[in-house]
PDB file of N, CA and C in Angstrom:
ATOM      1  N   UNK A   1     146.068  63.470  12.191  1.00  0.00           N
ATOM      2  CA  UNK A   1     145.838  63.632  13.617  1.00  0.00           C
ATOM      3  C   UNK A   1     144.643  64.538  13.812  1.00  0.00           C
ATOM      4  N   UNK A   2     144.186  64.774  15.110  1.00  0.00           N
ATOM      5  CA  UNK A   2     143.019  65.501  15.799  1.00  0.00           C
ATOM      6  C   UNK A   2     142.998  66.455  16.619  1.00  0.00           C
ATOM      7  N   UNK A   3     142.541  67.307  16.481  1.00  0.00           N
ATOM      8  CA  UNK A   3     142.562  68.599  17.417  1.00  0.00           C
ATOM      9  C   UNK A   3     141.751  67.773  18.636  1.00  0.00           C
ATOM     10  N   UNK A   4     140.644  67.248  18.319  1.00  0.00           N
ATOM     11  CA  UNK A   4     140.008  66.020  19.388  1.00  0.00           C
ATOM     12  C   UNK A   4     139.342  65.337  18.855  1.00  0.00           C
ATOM     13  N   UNK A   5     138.973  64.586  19.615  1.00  0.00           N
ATOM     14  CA  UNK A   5     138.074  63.458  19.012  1.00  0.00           C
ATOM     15  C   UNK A   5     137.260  63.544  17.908  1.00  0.00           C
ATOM     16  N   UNK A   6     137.275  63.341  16.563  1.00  0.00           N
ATOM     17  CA  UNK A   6     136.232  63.604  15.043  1.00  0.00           C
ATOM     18  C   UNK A   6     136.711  65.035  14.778  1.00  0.00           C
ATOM     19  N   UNK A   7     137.523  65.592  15.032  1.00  0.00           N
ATOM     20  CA  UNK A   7     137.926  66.656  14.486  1.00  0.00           C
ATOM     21  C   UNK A   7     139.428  66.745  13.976  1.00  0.00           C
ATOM     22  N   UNK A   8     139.475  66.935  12.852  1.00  0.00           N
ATOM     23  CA  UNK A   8     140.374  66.351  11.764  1.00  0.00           C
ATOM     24  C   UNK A   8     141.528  68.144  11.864  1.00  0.00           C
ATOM     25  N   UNK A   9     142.715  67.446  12.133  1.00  0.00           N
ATOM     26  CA  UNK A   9     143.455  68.691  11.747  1.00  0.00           C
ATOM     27  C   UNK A   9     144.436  68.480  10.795  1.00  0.00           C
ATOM     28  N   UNK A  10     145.386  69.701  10.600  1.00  0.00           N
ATOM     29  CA  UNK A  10     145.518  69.536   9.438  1.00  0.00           C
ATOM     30  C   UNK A  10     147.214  68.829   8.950  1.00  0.00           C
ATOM     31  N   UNK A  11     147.657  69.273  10.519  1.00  0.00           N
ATOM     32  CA  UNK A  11     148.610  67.849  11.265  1.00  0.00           C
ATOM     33  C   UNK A  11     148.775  66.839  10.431  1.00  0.00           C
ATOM     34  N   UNK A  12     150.119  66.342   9.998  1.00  0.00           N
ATOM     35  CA  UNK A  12     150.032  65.127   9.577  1.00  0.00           C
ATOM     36  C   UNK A  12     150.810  64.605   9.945  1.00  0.00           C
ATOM     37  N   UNK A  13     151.732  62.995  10.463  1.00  0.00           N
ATOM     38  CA  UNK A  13     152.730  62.888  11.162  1.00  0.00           C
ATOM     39  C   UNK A  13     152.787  61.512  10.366  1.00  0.00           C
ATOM     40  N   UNK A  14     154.453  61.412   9.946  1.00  0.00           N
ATOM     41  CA  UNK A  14     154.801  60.507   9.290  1.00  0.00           C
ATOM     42  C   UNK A  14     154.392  59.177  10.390  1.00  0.00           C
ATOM     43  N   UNK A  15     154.535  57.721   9.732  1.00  0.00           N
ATOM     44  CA  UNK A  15     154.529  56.844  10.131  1.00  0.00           C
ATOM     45  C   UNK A  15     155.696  56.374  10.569  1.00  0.00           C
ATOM     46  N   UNK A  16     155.470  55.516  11.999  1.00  0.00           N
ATOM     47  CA  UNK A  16     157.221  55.248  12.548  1.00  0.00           C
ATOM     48  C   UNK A  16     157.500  56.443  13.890  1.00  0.00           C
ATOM     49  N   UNK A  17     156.791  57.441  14.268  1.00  0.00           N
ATOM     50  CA  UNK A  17     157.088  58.374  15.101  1.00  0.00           C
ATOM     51  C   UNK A  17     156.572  57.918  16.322  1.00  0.00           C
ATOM     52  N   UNK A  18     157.826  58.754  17.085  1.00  0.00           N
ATOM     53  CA  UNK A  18     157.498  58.493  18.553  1.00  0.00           C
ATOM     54  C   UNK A  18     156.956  59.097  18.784  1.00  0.00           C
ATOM     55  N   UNK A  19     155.205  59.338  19.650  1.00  0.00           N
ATOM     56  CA  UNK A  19     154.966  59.617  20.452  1.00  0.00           C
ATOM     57  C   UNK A  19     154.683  58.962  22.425  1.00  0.00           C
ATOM     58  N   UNK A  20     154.279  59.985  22.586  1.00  0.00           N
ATOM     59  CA  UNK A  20     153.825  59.971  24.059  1.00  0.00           C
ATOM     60  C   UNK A  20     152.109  59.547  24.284  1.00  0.00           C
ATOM     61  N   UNK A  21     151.678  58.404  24.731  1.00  0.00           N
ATOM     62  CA  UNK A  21     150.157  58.209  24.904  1.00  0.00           C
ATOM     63  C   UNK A  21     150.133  58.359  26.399  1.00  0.00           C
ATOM     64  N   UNK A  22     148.975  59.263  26.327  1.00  0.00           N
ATOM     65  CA  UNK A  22     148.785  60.102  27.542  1.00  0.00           C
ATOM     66  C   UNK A  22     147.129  59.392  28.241  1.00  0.00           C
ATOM     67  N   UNK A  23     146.000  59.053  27.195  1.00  0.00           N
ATOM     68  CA  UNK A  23     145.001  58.226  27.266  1.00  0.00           C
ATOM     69  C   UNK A  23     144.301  58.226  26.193  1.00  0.00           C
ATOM     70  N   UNK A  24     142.340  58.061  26.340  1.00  0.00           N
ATOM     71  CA  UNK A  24     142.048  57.575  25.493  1.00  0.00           C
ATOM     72  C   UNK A  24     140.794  58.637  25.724  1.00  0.00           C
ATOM     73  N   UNK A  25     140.330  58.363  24.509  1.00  0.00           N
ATOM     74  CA  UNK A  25     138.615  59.562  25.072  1.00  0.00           C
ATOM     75  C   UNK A  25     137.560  58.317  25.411  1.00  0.00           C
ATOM     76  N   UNK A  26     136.454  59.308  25.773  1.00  0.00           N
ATOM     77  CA  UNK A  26     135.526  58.315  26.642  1.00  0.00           C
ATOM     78  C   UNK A  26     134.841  56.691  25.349  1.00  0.00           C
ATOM     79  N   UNK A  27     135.035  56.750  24.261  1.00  0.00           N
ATOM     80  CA  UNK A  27     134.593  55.430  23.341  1.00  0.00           C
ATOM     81  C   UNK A  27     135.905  54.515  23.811  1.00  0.00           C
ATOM     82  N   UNK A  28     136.912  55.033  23.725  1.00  0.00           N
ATOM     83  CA  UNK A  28     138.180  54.275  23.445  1.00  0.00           C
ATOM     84  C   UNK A  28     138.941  54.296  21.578  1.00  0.00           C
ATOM     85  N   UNK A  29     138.241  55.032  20.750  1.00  0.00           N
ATOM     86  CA  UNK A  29     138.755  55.106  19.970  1.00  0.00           C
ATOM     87  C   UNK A  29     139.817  56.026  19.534  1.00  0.00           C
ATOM     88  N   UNK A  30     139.789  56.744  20.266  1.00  0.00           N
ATOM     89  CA  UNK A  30     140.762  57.876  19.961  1.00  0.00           C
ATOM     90  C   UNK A  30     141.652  57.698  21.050  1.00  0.00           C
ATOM     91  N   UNK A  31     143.352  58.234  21.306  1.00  0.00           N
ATOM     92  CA  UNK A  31     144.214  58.246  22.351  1.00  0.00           C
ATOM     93  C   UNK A  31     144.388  59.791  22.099  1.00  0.00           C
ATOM     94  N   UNK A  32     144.893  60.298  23.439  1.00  0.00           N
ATOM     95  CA  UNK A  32     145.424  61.568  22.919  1.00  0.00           C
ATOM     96  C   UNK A  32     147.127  61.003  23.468  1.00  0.00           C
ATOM     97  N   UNK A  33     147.749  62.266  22.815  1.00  0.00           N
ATOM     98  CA  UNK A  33     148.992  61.643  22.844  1.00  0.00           C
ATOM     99  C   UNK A  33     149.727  63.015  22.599  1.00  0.00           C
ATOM    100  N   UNK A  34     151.310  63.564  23.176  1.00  0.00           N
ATOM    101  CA  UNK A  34     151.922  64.384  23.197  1.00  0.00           C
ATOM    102  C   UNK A  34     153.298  64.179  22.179  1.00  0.00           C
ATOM    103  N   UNK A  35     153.213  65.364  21.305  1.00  0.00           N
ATOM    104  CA  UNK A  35     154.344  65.844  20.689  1.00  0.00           C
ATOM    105  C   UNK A  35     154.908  66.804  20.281  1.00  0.00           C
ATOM    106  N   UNK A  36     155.826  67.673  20.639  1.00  0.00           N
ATOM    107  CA  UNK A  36     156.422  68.706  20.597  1.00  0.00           C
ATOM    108  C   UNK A  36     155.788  69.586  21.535  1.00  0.00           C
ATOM    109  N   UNK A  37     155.320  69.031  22.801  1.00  0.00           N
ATOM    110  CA  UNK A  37     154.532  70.076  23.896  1.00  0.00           C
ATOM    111  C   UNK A  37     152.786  71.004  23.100  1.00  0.00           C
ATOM    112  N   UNK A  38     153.060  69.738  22.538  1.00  0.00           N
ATOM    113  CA  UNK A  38     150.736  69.592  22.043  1.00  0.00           C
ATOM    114  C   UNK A  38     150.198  68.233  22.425  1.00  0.00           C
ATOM    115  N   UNK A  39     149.079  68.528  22.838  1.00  0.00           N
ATOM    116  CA  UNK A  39     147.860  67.250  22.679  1.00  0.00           C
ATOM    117  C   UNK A  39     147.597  67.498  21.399  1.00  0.00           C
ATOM    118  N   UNK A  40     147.296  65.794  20.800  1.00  0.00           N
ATOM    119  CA  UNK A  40     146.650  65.875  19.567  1.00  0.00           C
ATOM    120  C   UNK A  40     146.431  64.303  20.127  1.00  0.00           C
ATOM    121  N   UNK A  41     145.227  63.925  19.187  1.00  0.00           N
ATOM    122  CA  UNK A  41     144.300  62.656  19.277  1.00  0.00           C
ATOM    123  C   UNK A  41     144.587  62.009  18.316  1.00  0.00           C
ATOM    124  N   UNK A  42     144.806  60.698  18.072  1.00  0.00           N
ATOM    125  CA  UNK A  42     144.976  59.928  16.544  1.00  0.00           C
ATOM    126  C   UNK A  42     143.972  58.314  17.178  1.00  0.00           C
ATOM    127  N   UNK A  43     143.759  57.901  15.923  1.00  0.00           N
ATOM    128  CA  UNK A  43     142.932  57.027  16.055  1.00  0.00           C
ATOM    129  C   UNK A  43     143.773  55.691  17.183  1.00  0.00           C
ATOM    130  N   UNK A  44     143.052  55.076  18.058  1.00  0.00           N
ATOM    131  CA  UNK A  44     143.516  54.000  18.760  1.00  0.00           C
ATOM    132  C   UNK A  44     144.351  53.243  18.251  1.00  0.00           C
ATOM    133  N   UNK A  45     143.249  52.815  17.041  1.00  0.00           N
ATOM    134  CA  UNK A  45     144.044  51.818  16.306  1.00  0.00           C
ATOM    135  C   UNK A  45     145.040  51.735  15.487  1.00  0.00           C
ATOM    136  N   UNK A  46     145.683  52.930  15.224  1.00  0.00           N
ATOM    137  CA  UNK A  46     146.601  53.403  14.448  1.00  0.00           C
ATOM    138  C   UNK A  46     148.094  53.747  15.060  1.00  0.00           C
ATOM    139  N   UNK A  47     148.274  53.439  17.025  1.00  0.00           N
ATOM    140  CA  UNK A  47     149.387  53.392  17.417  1.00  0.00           C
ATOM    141  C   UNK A  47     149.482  52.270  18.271  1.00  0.00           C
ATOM    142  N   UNK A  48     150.529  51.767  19.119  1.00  0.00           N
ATOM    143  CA  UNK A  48     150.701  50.330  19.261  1.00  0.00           C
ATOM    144  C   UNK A  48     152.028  50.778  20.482  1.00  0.00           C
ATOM    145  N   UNK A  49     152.494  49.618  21.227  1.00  0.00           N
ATOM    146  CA  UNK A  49     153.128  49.931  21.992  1.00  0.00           C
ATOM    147  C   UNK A  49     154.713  49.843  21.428  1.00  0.00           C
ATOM    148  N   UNK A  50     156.078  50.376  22.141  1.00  0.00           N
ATOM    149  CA  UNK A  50     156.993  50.490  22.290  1.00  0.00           C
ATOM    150  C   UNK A  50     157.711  48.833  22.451  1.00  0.00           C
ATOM    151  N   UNK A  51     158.035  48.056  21.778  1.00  0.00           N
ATOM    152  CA  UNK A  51     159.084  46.794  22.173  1.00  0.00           C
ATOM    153  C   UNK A  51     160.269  47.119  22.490  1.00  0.00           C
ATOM    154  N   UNK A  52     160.736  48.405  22.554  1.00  0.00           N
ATOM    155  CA  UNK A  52     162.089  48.539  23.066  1.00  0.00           C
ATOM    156  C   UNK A  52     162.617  49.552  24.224  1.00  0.00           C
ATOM    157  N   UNK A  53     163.422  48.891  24.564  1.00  0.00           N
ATOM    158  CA  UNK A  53     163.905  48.885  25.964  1.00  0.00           C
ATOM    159  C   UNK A  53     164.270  50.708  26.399  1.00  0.00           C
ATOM    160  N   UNK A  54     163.351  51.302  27.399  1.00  0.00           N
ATOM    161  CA  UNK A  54     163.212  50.562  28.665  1.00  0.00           C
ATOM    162  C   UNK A  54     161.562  50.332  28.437  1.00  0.00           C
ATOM    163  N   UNK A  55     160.283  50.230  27.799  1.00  0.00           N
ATOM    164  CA  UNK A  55     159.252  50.292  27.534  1.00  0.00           C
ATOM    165  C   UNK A  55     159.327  48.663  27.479  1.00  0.00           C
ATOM    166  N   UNK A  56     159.769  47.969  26.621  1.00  0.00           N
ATOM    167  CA  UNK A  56     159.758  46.718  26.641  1.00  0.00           C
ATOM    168  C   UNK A  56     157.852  45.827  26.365  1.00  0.00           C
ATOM    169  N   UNK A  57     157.434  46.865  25.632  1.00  0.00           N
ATOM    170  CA  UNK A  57     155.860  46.356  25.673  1.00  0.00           C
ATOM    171  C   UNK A  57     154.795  46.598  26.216  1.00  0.00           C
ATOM    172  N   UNK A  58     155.231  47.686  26.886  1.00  0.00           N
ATOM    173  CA  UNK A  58     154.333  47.966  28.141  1.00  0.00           C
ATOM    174  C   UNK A  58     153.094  48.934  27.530  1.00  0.00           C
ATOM    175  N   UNK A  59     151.681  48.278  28.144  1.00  0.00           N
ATOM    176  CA  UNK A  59     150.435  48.254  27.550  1.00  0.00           C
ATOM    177  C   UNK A  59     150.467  50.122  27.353  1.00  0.00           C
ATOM    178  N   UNK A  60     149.732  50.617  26.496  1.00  0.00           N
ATOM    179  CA  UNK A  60     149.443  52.260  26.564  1.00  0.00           C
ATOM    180  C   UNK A  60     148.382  52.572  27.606  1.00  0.00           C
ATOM    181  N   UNK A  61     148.541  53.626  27.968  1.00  0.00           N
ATOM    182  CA  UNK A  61     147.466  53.696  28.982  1.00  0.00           C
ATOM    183  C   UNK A  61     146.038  53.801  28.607  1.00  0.00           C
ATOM    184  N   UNK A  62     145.303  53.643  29.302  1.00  0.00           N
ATOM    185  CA  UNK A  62     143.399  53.140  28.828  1.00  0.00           C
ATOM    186  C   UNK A  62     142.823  54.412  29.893  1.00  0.00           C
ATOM    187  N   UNK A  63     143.426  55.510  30.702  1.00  0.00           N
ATOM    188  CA  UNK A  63     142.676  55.824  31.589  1.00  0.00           C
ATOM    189  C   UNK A  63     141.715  57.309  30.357  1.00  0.00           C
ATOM    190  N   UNK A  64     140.431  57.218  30.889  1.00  0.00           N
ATOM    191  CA  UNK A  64     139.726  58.106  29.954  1.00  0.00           C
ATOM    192  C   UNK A  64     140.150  60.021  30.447  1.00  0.00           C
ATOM    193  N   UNK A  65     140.096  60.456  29.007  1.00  0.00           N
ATOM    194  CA  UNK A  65     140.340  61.381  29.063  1.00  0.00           C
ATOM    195  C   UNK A  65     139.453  62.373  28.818  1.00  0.00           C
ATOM    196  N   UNK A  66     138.669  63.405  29.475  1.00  0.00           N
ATOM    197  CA  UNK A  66     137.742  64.223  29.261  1.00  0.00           C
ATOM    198  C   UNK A  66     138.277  65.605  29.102  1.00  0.00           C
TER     199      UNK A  66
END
């Protein structure tokens, strides 16, 4: 994970975890996303949406984050 965008921390978070996507930074490659009451950034492409209920698929949010 990322303290922000290209900045590598030292964070590591198993695969399979829930987080919270909160948005995205201004490329779209990075999301930031909440866990345990922190922002941290992980690559876009590396989280995916929720298929289960009550989320049911529902897109992550795209709004940019500065």
């Amino acid at each position: 994970v990322y303290w922000k965008p290209g900045e590598v921390s030292d964070e590591m978070f198993p695969a399979g975890l829930t987080l919270r996507a909160i948005g995205v930074d201004e490329t779209g490659m990075y999301t930031q996303v909440l866990y345990v009451c922190d922002f941290y950034w992980v690559p876009t492409s590396a989280i995916g949406p929720n298929y289960n209920a009550p989320w049911n698929g529902a897109p992550l949010p795209t709004d940019v984050i500065e």
